[in-house]
C-alpha atoms as a PDB file:
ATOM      1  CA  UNK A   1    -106.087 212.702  18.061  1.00  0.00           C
ATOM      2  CA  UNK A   2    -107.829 215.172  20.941  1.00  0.00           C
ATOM      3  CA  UNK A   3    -109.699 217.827  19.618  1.00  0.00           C
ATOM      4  CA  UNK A   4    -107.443 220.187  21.507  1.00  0.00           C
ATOM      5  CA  UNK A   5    -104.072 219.476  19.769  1.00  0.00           C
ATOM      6  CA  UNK A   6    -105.135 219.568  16.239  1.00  0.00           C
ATOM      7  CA  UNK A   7    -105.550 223.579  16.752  1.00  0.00           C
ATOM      8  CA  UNK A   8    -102.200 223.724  18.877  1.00  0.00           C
ATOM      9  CA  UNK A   9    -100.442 221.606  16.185  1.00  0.00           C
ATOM     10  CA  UNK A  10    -102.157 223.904  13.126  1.00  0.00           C
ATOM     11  CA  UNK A  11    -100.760 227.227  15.197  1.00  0.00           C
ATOM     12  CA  UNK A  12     -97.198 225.338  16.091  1.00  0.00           C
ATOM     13  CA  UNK A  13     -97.169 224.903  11.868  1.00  0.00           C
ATOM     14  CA  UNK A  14     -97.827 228.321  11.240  1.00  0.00           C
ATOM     15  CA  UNK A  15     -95.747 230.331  13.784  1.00  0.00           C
ATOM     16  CA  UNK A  16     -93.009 227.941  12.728  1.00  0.00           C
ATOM     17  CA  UNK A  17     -93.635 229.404   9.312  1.00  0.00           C
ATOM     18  CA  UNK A  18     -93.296 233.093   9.825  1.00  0.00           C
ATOM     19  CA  UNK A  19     -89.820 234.393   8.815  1.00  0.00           C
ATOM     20  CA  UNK A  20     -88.977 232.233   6.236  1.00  0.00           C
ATOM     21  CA  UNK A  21     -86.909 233.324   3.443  1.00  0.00           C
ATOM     22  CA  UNK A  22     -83.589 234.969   2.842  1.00  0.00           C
ATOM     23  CA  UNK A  23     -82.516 236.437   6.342  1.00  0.00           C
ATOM     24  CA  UNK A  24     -79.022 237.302   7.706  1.00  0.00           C
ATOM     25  CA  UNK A  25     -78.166 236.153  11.541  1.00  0.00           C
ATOM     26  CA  UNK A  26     -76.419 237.515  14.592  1.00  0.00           C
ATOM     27  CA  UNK A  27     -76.875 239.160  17.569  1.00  0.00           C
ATOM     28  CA  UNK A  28     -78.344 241.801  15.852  1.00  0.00           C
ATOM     29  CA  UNK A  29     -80.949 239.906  14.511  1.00  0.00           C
ATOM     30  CA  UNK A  30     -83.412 240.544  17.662  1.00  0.00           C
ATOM     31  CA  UNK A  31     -82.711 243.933  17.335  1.00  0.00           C
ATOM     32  CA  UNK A  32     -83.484 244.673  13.066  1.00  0.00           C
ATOM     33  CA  UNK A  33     -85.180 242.676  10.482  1.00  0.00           C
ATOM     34  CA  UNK A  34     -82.986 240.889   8.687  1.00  0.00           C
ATOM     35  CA  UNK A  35     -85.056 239.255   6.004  1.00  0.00           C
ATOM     36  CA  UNK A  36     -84.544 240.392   2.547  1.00  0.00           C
ATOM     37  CA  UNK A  37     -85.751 239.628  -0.722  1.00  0.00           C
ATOM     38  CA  UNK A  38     -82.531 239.878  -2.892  1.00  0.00           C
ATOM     39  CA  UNK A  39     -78.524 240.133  -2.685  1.00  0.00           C
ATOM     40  CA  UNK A  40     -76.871 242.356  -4.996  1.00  0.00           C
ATOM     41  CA  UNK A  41     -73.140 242.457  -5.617  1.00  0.00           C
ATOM     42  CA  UNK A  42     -70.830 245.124  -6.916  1.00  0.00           C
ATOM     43  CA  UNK A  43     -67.252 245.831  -7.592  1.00  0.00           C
ATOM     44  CA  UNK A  44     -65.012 248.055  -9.377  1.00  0.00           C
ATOM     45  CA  UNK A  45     -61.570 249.562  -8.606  1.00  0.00           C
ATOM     46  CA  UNK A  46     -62.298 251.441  -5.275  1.00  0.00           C
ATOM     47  CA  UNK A  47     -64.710 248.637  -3.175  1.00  0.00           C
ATOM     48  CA  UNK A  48     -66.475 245.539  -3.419  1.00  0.00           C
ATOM     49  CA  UNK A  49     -69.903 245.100  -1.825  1.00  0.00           C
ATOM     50  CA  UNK A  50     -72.985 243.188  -1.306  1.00  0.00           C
ATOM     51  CA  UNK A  51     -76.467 244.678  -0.409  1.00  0.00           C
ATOM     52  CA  UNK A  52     -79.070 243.134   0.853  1.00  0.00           C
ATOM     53  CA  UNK A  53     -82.549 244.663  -0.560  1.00  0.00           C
ATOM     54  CA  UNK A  54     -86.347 244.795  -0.310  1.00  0.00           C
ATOM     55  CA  UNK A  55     -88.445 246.316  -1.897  1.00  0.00           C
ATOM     56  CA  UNK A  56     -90.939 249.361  -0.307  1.00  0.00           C
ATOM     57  CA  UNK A  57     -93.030 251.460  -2.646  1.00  0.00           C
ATOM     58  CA  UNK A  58     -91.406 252.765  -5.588  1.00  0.00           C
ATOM     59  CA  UNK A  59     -87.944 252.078  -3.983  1.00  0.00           C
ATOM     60  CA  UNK A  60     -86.091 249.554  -2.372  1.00  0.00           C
ATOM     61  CA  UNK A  61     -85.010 249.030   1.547  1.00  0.00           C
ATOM     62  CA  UNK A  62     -81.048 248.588   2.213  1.00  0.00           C
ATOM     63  CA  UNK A  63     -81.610 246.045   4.871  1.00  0.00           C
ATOM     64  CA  UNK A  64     -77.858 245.599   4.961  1.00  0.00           C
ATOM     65  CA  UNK A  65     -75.023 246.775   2.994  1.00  0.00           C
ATOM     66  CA  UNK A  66     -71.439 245.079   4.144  1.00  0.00           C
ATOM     67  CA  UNK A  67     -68.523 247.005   1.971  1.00  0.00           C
ATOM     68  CA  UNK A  68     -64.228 246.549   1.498  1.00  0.00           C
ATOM     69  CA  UNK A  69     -62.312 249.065   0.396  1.00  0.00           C
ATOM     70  CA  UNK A  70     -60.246 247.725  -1.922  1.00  0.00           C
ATOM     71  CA  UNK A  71     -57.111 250.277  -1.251  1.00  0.00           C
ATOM     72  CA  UNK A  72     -53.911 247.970  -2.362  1.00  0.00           C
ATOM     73  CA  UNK A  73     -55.871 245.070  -2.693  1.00  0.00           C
ATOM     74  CA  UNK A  74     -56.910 242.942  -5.576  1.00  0.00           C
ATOM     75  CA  UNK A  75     -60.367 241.262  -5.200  1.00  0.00           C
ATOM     76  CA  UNK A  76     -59.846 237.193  -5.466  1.00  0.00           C
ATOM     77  CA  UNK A  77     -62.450 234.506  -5.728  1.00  0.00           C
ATOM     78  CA  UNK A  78     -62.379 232.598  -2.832  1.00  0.00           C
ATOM     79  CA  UNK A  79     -60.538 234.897  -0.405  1.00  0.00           C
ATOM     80  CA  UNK A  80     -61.668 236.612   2.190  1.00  0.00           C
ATOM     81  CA  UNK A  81     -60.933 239.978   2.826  1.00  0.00           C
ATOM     82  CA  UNK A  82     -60.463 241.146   6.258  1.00  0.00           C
ATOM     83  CA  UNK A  83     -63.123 243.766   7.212  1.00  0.00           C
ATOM     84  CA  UNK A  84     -61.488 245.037  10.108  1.00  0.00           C
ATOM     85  CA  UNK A  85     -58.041 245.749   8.147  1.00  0.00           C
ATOM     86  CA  UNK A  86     -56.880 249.236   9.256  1.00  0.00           C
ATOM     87  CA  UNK A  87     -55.723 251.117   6.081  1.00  0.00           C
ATOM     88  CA  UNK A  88     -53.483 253.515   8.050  1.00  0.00           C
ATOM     89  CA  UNK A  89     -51.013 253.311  10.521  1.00  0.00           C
ATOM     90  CA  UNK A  90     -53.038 254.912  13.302  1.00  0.00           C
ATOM     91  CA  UNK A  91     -55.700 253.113  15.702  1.00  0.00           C
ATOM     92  CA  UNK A  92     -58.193 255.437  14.147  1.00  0.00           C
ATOM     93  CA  UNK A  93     -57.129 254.886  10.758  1.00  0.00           C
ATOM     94  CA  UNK A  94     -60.414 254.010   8.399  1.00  0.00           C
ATOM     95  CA  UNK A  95     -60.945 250.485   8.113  1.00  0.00           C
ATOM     96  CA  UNK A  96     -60.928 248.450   5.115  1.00  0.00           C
ATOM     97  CA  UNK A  97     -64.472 247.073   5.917  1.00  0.00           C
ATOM     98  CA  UNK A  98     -67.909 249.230   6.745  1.00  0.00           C
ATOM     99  CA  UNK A  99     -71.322 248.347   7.575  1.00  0.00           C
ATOM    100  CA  UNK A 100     -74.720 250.521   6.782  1.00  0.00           C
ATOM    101  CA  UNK A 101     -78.412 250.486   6.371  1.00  0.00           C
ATOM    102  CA  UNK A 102     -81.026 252.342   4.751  1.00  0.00           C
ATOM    103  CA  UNK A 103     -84.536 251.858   5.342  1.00  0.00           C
ATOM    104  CA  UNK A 104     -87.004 254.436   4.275  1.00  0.00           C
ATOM    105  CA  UNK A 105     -88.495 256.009   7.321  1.00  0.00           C
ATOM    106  CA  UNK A 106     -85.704 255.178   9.581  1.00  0.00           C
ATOM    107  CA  UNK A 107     -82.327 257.360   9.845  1.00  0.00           C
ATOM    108  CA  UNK A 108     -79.554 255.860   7.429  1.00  0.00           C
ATOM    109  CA  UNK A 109     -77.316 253.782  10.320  1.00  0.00           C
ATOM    110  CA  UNK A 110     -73.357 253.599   9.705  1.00  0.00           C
ATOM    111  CA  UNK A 111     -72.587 250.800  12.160  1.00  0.00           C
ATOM    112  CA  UNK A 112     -69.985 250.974  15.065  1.00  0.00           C
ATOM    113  CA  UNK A 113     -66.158 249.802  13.888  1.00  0.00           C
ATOM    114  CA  UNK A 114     -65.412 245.972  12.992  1.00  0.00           C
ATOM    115  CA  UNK A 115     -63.515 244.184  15.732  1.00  0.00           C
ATOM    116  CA  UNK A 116     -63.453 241.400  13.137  1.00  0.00           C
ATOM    117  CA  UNK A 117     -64.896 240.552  10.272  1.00  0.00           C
ATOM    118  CA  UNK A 118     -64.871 239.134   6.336  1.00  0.00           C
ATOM    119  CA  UNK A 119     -66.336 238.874   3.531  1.00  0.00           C
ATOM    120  CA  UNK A 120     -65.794 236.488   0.486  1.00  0.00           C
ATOM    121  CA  UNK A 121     -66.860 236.077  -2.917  1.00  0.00           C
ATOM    122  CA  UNK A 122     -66.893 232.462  -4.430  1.00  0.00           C
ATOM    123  CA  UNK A 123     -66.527 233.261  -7.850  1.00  0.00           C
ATOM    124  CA  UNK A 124     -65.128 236.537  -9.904  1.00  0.00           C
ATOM    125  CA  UNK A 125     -67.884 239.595  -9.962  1.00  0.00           C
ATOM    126  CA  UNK A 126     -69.129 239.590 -13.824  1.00  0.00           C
ATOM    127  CA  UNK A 127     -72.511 241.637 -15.104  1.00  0.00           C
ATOM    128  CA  UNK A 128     -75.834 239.851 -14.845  1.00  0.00           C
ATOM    129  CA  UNK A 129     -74.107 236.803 -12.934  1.00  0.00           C
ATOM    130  CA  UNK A 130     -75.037 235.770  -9.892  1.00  0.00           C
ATOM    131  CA  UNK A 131     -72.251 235.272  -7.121  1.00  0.00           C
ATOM    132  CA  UNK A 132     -72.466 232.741  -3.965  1.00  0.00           C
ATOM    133  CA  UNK A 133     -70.439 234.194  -0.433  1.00  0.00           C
ATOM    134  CA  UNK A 134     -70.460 235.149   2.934  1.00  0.00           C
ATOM    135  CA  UNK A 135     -69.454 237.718   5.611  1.00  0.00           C
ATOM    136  CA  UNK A 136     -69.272 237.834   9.015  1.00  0.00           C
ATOM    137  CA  UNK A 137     -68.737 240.699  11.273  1.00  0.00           C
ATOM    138  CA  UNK A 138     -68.362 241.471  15.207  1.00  0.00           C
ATOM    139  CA  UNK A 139     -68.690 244.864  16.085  1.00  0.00           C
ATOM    140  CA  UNK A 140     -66.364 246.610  18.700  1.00  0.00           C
ATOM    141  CA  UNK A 141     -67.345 246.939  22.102  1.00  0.00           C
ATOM    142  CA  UNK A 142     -68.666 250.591  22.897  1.00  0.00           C
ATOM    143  CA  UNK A 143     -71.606 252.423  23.629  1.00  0.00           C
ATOM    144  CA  UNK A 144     -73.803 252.127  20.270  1.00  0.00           C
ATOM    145  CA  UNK A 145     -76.644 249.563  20.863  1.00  0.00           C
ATOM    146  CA  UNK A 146     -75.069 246.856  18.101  1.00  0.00           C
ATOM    147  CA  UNK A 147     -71.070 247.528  19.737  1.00  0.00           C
ATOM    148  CA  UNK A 148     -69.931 243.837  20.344  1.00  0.00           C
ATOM    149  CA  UNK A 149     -72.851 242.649  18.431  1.00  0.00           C
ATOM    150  CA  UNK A 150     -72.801 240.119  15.856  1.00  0.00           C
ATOM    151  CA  UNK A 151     -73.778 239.677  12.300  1.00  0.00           C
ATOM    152  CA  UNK A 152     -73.300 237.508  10.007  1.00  0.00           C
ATOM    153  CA  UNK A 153     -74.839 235.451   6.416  1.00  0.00           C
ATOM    154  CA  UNK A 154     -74.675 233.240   3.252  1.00  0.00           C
ATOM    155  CA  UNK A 155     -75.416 235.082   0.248  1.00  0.00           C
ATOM    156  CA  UNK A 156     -76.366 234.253  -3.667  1.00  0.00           C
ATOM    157  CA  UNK A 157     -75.739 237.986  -5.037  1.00  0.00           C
ATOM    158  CA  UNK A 158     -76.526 238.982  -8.675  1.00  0.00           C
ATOM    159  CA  UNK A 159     -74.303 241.291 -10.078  1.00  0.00           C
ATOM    160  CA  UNK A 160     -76.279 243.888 -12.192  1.00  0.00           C
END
């Protein structure tokens, strides 16, 4: 082997390393940071949610928190429910599904309206389980930065 492409190789390893680990996906992704350390999953009678966390100091990061409102709905293993469900009659009506983050030192971001979008749990929500599911969300088109943007992710959530 040439002298030169044992250090090109050894680089090639280790950039190809570098952002391993839990991450969500989208067209977001070039925009945010998506890697995150843990998934946590909550429900009760109002909304269902999963969070995607790191830690920073003392506290932890909300990389990524995808929530349904679970107005006249019951919460079933293995079904997705539809993020973009309006829970009115009226184009502006709130949606069944929202989108935030919260990272210490930036502004908390509530993310534009879901065009579409869903987000499933596997198995039913119990304490100190952990959950397997997924979500996927497009954003609609407007003038926020992530409007018509994509995100999306497979998740293994504890429930605390």
């Amino acid at each position: 082997m040439s002298p030169r492409i044992l250090p090109a190789l050894i680089l090639t390893g280790l950039l190809s390393g570098c952002g391993e680990g839990p991450h969500l996906e989208g067209s977001v992704a070039p925009l945010l940071d998506l890697h995150y350390e843990k998934a946590e999953a909550t429900a009760d009678t109002a909304e269902a949610s999963v969070s995607f966390l790191t830690p920073q100091g003392e506290g932890e990061n909300t990389i990524l928190k995808v929530t349904a409102r679970l107005d006249k709905l019951v919460l079933t293993p293995g079904t997705e429910v539809d993020l973009s469900e309006l829970l009115g009659t009226e184009q502006d009506s709130p949606q069944r599904g929202s989108v935030a983050r919260a990272v210490q030192n930036e502004p908390h971001r509530d993310f534009p309206r879901i065009l579409r979008g869903g987000l499933t749990f596997d198995k039913a929500l119990a304490s100190g389980d952990t959950v397997p599911g997924s979500f996927h969300v497009t954003f609609v088109n407007g003038t926020d930065v992530y409007s018509g943007r994509t995100l999306f992710g497979r998740f293994e959530a504890t429930v605390p």
